[in-house]
Protein backbone atom coordinates (compact mmCIF):
# COMPACT_ATOMS: atom_id res chain seq x y z
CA UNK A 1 -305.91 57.90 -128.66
CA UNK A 2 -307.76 54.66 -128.82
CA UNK A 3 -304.76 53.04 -129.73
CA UNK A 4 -302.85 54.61 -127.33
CA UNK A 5 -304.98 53.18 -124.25
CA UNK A 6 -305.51 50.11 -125.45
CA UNK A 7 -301.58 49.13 -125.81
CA UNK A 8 -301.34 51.11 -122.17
CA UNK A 9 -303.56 48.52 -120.90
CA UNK A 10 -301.64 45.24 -122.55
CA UNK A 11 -298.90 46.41 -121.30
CA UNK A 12 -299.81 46.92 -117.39
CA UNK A 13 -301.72 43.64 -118.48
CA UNK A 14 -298.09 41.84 -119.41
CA UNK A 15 -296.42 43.55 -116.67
CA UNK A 16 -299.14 42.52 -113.58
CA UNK A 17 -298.67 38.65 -115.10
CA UNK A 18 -295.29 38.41 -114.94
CA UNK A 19 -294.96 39.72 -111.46
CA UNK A 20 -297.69 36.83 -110.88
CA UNK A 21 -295.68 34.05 -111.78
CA UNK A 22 -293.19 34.05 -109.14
CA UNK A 23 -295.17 34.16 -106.32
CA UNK A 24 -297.49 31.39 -107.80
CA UNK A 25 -294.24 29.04 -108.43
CA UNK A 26 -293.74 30.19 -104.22
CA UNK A 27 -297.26 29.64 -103.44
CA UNK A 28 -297.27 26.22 -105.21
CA UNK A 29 -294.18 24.76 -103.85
CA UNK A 30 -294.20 26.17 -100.06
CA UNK A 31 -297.90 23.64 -99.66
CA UNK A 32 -297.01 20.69 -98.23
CA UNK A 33 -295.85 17.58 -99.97
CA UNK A 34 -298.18 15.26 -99.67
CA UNK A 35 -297.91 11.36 -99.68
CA UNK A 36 -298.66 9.09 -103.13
CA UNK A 37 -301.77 7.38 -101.60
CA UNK A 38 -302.98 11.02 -100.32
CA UNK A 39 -302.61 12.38 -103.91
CA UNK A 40 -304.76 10.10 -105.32
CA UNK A 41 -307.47 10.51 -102.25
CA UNK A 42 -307.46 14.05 -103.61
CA UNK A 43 -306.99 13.94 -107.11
CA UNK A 44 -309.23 11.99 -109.88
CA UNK A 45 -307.72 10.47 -112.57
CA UNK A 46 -308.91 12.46 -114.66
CA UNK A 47 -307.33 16.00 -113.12
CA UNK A 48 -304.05 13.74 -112.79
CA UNK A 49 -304.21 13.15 -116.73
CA UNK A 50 -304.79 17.39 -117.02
CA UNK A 51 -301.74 17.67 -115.03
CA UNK A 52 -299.68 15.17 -117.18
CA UNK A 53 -301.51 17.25 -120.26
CA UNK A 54 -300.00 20.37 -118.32
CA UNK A 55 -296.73 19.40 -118.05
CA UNK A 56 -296.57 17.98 -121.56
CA UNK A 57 -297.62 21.22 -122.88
CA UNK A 58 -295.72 24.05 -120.71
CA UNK A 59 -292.31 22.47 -119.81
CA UNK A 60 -292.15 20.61 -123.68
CA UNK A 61 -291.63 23.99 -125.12
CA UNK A 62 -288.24 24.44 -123.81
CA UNK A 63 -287.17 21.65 -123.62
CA UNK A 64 -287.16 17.63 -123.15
CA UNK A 65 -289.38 16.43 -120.48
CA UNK A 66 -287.94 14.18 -118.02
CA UNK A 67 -290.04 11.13 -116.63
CA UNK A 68 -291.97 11.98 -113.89
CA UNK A 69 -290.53 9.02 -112.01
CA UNK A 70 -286.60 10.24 -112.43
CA UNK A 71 -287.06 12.39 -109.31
CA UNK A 72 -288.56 12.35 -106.35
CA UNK A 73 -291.08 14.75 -104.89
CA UNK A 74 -288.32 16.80 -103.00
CA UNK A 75 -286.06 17.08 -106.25
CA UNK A 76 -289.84 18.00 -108.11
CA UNK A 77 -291.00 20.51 -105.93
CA UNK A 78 -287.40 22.44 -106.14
CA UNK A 79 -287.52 22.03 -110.00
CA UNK A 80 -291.25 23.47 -109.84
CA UNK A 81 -290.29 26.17 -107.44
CA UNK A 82 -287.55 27.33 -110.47
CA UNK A 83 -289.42 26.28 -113.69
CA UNK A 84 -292.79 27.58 -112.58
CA UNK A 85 -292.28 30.82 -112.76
CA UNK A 86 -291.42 30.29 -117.43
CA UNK A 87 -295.34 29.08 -117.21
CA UNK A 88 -298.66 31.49 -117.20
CA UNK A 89 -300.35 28.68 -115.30
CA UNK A 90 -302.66 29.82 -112.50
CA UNK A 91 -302.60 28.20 -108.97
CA UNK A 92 -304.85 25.40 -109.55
CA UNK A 93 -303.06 23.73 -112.99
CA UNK A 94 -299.83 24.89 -110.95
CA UNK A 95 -301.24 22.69 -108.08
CA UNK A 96 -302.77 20.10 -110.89
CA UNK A 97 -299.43 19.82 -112.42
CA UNK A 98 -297.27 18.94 -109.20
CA UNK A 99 -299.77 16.17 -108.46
CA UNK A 100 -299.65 14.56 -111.24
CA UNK A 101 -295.52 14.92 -110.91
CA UNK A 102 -295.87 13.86 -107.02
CA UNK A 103 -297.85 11.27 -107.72
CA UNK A 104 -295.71 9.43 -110.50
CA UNK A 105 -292.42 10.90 -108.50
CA UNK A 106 -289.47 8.17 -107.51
CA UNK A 107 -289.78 6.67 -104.58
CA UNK A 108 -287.36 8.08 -101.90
């Protein structure tokens, strides 16, 4: 019965996460965009390295990373709003992540 419960509760576990992920990827991408110069008023170097860690980590394990400078911010924030949702990042390495893209992000 132990058992039972416990693989009950994994599963509504799984189930509530990967409802989660779409509306994160939603959440993420609908804040604004903000400028290069404002990104780095907000950001340390030191979260902008996490979010290059980030993306290194989740979007590597599907497949080749692009250079954060072969978009720009518009073309990363739709890409985010699609690949977001393959991650189990939480709102702030979400957020962490697009900075650090933003920040490096082709000029427009």
């Amino acid at each position: 019965m132990k058992k039972i419960f416990t693989l009950l509760a994994l599963s509504t576990l799984i189930v509530l996460l990967a409802q989660c992920s779409p509306k994160i990827a939603k959440m993420v991408t609908s804040e604004p965009i903000l400028s290069k110069a404002e990104i780095e008023n907000l950001y340390s170097s030191e979260q902008l390295n996490h979010g290059q860690s980030l993306y290194a980590n989740n979007c590597s394990s599907c497949h080749n990373l692009h250079k954060a400078d072969e978009y720009s911010q518009d073309a990363w924030n739709d890409i985010l709003r699609q690949m977001l949702r393959y991650t189990n990042l939480d709102f702030d390495d979400a957020m962490t992540l697009r900075a650090y893209l933003m920040a490096n992000a082709k000029d427009s």
